[in-house]
Protein backbone atom coordinates (compact mmCIF):
# COMPACT_ATOMS: atom_id res chain seq x y z
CA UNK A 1 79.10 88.06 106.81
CA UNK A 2 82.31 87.64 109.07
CA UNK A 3 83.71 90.67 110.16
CA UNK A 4 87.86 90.85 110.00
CA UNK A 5 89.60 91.99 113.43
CA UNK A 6 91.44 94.14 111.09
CA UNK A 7 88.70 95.92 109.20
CA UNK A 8 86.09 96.07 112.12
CA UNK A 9 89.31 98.27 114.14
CA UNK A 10 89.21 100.03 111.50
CA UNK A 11 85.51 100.89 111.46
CA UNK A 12 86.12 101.65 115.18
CA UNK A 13 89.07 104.23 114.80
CA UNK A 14 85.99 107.00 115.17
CA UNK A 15 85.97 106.54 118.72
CA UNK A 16 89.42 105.49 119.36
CA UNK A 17 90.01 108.66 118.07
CA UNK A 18 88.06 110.00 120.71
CA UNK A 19 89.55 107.96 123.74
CA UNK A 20 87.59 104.51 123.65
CA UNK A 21 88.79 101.90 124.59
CA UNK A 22 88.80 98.11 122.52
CA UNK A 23 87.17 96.49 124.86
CA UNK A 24 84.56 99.06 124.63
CA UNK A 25 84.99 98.55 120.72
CA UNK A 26 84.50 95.43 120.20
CA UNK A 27 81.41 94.90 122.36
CA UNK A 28 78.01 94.22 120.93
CA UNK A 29 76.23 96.44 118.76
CA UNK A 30 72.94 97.87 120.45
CA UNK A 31 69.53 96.45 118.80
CA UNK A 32 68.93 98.78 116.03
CA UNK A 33 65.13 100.65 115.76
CA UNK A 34 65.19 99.16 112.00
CA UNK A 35 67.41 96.44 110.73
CA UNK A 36 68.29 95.94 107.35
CA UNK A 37 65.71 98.47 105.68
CA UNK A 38 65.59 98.24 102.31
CA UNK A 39 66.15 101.77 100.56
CA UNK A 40 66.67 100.48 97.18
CA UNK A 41 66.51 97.88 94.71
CA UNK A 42 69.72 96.06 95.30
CA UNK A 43 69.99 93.07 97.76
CA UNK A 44 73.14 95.61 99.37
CA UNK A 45 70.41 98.15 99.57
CA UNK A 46 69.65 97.61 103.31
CA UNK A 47 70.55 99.73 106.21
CA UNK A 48 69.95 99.69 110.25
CA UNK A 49 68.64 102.87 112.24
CA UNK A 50 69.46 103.90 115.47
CA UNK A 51 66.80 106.22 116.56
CA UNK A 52 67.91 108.34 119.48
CA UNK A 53 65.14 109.54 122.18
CA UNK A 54 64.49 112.85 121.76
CA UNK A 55 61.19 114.69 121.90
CA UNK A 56 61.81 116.97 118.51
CA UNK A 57 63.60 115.55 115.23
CA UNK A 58 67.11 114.41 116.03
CA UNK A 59 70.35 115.16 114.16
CA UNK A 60 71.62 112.15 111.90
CA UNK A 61 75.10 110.89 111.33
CA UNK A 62 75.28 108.13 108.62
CA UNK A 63 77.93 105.83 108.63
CA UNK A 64 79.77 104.16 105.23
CA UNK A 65 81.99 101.15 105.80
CA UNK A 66 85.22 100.72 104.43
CA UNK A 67 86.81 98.26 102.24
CA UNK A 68 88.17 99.31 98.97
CA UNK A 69 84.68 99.47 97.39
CA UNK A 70 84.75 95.68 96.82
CA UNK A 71 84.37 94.25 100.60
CA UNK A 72 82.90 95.47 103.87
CA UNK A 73 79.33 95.63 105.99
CA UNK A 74 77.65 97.99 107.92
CA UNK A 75 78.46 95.72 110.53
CA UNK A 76 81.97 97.41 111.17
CA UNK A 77 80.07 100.54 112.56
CA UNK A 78 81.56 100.33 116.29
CA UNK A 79 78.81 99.89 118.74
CA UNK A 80 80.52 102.59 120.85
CA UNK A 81 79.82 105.18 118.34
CA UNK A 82 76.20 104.45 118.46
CA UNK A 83 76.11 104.77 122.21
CA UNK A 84 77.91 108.14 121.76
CA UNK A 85 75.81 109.28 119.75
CA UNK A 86 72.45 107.95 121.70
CA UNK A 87 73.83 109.58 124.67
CA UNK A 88 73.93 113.37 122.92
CA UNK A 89 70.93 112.80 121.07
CA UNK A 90 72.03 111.95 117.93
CA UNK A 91 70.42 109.32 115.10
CA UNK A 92 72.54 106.39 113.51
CA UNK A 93 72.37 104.86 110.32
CA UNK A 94 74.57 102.27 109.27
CA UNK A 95 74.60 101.89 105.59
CA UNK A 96 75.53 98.50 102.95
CA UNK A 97 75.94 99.65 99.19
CA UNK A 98 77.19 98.02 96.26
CA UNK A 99 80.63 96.61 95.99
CA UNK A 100 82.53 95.89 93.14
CA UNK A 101 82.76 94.19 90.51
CA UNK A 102 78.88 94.02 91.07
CA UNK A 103 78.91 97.69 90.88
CA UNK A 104 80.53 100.23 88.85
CA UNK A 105 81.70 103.84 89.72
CA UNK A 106 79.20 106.00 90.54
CA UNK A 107 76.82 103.41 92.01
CA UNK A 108 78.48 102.94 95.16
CA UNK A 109 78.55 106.16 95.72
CA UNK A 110 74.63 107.33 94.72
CA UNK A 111 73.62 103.69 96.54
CA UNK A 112 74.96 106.60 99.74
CA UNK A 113 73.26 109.13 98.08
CA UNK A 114 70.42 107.18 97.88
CA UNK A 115 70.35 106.36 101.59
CA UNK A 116 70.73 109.74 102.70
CA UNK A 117 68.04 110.57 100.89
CA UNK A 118 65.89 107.89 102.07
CA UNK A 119 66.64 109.45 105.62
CA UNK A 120 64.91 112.35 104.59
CA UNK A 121 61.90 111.87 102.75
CA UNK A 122 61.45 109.38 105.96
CA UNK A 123 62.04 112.42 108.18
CA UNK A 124 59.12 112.23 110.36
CA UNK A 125 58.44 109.16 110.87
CA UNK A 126 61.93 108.56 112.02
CA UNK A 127 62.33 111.28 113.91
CA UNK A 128 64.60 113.26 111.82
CA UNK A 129 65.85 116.81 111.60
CA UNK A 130 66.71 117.01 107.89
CA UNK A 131 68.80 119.90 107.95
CA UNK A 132 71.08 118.44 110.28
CA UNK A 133 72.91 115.06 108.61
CA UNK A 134 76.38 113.88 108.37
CA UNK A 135 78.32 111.31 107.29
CA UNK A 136 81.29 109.51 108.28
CA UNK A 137 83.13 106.42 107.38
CA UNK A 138 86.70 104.81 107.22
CA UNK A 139 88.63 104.68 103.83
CA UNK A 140 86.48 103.84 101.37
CA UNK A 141 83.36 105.13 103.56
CA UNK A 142 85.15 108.60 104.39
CA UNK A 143 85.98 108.79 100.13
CA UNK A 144 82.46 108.35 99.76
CA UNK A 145 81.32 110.60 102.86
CA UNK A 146 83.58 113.58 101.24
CA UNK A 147 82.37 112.97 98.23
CA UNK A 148 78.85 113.80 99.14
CA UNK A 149 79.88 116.62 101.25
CA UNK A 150 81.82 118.34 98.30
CA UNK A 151 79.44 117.42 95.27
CA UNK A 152 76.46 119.16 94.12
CA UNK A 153 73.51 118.76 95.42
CA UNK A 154 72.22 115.38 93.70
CA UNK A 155 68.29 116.15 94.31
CA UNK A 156 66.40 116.03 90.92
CA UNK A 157 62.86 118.19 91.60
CA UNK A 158 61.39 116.89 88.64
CA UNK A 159 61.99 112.94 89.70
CA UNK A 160 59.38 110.41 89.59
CA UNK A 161 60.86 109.19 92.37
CA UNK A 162 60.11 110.92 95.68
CA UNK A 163 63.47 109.98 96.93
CA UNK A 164 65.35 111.41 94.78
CA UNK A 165 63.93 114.86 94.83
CA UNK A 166 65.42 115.06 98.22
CA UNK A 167 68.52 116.49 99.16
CA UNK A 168 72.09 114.79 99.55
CA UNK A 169 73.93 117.84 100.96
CA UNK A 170 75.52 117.24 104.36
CA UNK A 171 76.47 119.25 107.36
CA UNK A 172 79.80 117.86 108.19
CA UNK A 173 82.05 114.92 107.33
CA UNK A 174 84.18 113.22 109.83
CA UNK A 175 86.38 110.54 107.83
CA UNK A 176 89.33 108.05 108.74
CA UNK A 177 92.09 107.56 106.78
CA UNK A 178 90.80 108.85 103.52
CA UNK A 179 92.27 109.69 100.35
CA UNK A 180 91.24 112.56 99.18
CA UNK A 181 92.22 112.17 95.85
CA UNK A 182 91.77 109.51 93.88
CA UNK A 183 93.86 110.14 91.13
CA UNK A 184 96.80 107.89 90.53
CA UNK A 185 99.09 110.75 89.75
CA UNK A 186 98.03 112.64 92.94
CA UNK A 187 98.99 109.18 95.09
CA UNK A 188 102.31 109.32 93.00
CA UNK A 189 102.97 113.20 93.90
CA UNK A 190 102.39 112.73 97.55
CA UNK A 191 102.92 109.17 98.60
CA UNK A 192 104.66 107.44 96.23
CA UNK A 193 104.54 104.48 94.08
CA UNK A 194 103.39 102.38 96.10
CA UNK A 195 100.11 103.52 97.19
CA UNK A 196 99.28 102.92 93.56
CA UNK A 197 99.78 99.25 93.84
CA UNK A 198 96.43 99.23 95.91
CA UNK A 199 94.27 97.08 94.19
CA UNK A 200 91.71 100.02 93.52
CA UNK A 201 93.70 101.35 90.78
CA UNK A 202 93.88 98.22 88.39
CA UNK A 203 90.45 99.98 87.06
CA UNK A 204 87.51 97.35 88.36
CA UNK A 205 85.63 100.16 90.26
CA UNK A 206 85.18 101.54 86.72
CA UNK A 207 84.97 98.51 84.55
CA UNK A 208 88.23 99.58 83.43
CA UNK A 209 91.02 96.93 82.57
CA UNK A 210 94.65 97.57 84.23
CA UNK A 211 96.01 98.84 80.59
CA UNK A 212 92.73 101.07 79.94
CA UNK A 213 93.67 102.75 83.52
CA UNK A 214 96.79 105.28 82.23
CA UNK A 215 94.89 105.96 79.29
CA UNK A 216 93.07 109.93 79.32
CA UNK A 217 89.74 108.30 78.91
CA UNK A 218 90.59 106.17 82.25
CA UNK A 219 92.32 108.63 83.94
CA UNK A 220 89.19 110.96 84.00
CA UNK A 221 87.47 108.71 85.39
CA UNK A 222 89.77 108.78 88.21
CA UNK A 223 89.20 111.96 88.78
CA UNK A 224 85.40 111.79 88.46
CA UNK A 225 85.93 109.91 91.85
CA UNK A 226 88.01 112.05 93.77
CA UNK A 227 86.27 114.29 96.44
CA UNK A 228 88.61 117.22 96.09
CA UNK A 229 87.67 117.34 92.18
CA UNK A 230 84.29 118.91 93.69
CA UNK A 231 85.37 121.07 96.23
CA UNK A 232 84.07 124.67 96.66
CA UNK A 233 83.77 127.45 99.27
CA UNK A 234 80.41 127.17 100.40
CA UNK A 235 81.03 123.14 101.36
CA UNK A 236 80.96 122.24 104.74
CA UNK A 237 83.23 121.16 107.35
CA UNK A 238 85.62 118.26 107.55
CA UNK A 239 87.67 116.19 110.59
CA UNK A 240 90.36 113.77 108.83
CA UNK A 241 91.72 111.59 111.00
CA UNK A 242 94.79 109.64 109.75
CA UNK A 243 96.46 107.03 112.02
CA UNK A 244 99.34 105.81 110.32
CA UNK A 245 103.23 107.23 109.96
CA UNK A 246 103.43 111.17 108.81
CA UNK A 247 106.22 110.37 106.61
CA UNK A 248 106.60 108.19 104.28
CA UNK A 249 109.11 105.22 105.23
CA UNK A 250 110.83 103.26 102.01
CA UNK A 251 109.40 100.59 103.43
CA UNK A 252 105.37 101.30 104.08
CA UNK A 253 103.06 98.73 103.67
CA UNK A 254 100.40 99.18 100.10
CA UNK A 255 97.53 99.75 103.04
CA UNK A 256 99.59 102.83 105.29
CA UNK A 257 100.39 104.07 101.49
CA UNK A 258 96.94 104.28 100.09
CA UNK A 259 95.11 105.91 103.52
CA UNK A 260 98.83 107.60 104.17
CA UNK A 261 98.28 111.32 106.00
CA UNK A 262 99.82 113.27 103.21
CA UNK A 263 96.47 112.88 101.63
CA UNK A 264 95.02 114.87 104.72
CA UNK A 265 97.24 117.42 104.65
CA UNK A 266 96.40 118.29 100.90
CA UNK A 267 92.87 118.25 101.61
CA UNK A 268 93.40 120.71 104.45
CA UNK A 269 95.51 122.77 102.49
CA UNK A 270 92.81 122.67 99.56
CA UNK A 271 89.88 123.81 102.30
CA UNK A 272 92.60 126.59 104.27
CA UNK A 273 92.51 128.06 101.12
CA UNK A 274 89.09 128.38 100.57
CA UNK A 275 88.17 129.25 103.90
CA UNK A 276 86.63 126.07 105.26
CA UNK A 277 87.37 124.25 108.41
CA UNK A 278 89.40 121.09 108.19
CA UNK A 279 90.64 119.45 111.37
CA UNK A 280 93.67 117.15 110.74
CA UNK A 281 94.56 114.87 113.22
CA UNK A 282 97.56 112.15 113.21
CA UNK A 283 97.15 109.92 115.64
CA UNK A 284 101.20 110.47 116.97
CA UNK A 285 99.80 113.96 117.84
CA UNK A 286 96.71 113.21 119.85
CA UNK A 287 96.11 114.77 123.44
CA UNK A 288 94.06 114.51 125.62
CA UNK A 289 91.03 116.58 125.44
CA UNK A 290 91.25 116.71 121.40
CA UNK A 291 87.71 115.05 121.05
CA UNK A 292 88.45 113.10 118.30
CA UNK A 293 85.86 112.81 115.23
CA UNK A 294 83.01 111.92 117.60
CA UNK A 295 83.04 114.95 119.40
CA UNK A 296 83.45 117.21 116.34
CA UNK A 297 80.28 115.85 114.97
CA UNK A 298 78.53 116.23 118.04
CA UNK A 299 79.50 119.79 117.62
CA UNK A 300 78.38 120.73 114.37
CA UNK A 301 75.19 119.08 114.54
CA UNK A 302 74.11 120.74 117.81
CA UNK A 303 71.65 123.74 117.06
């Protein structure tokens, strides 16, 4: 599958964040310990592991690639954040799920679920501490990484299915350019009009048609989606990482407007209020020495 410049920066902004360079980006992905592992039924179920060396089970950050829910690979996972993460002992897995219109709302997400889940009841054999897993992702990965972090538990004990009866809870999210809200009227309220002319809100993530999208039965659904709809005090912590304008020019582009930072400040303002750490970084305000997402993982998933 080819891989846009575009997109595959955009997978990369967790270690630009961080002080990489693109050269460093854009260079070849180490071999993976497993490539394309199937962890569920679907041909999208596949992901690759990057086992890091470490005598006892290693932390795990799982990555979700971007793309609007209808487009993207696990292949936009820089290779720099894999060496990162090798070098402070930490596990990678790079993760495909369904796209739409294949897939409707909640399958991409539990396709993550799923995977994180796989990680687990694999735990030994790949090396895995299974209290210690993240995720990250850009845009439509970091939606779906927060949405794991702030959601209940997912594991069902009485499954048939080993899987499932593990846990999806996660130790930290690091996400870039993420809405946290999904809900057209939130976009509206904080962004404007024209983050709504994204082409996630004509309704095909939920089967919906553009006129069944206003409706209350549609606009549920919408909010079904949204991370923040899920948020609680005992969730865990959260870097957002936004790298467009902080305002909002008359003249922003559909793609600043939809991933815009006002979207990070409400989630930080949700999680201040609740007592739960939430870094927000622009990337007009970065210094040197911040860390960036890379480093604030590395941090919460050390002992």
């Amino acid at each position: 599958m080819s891989i846009s410049l575009e997109v595959r920066i955009a997978g990369a902004l967790l270690v630009f964040a961080a002080g990489a360079t693109a050269g460093t980006a854009l260079a070849a992905e180490p071999t993976p310990s497993l490539a394309n592992y199937r962890y569920g039924p679907h041909e999208r179920n596949v992901l690759d592991l990057w086992m890091a060396k470490s005598q006892r089970p290693a932390p795990l950050l799982a990555f979700f690639h971007g793309g609007g829910f209808d487009s993207g690979d696990k292949k936009m996972i820089d290779p720099g954040l894999i060496r990162r993460m090798a070098d402070s002992g930490i596990s990678v897995m790079a993760v495909n799920y369904r796209l739409t219109p294949q897939a409707k709302y909640p399958e991409h997400y539990l396709d993550c679920a799923r995977a994180i889940q796989t990680a687990r009841v694999n735990h030994e054999v790949w090396n895995v501490d299974p209290e210690r897993v993240a995720a990250t992702g850009p845009s439509a990965g970091g939606v779906i990484s927060l949405w794991l972090a702030f959601h209940v538990d997912l594991a069902d004990a009485k499954s048939a299915d080993p899987v499932l009866r593990e846990s999806t809870r996660l130790r930290c999210a690091a996400v870039i350019d993420t809405p946290a809200s999904l809900d057209p009227r939130d976009m509206r309220k904080w962004i404007g009009e024209r983050a709504i002319e994204h082409r996630f809100f004509r309704g095909a993530f939920f089967g919906l048609t553009p006129e069944q999208v206003n409706t209350p039965a549609g606009l549920k659904r919408f909010v079904e989606a949204s991370p923040l709809s899920y948020l609680t005090a005992d969730d865990p912590p959260v870097y957002a990482f936004h790298h467009g304008p902080k305002e909002v020019p008359t003249d922003i582009s559909v793609t600043d407007a939809v991933h815009h930072y006002n979207s990070g400040v409400h989630l930080k303002e949700r999680m201040d209020q609740l007592k739960l750490e939430c870094v927000l970084v622009n990337i007009h305000d970065v210094k040197d020495g911040d860390g960036g997402p890379a480093a604030f993982v590395e941090r919460r998933l050390a002992n």
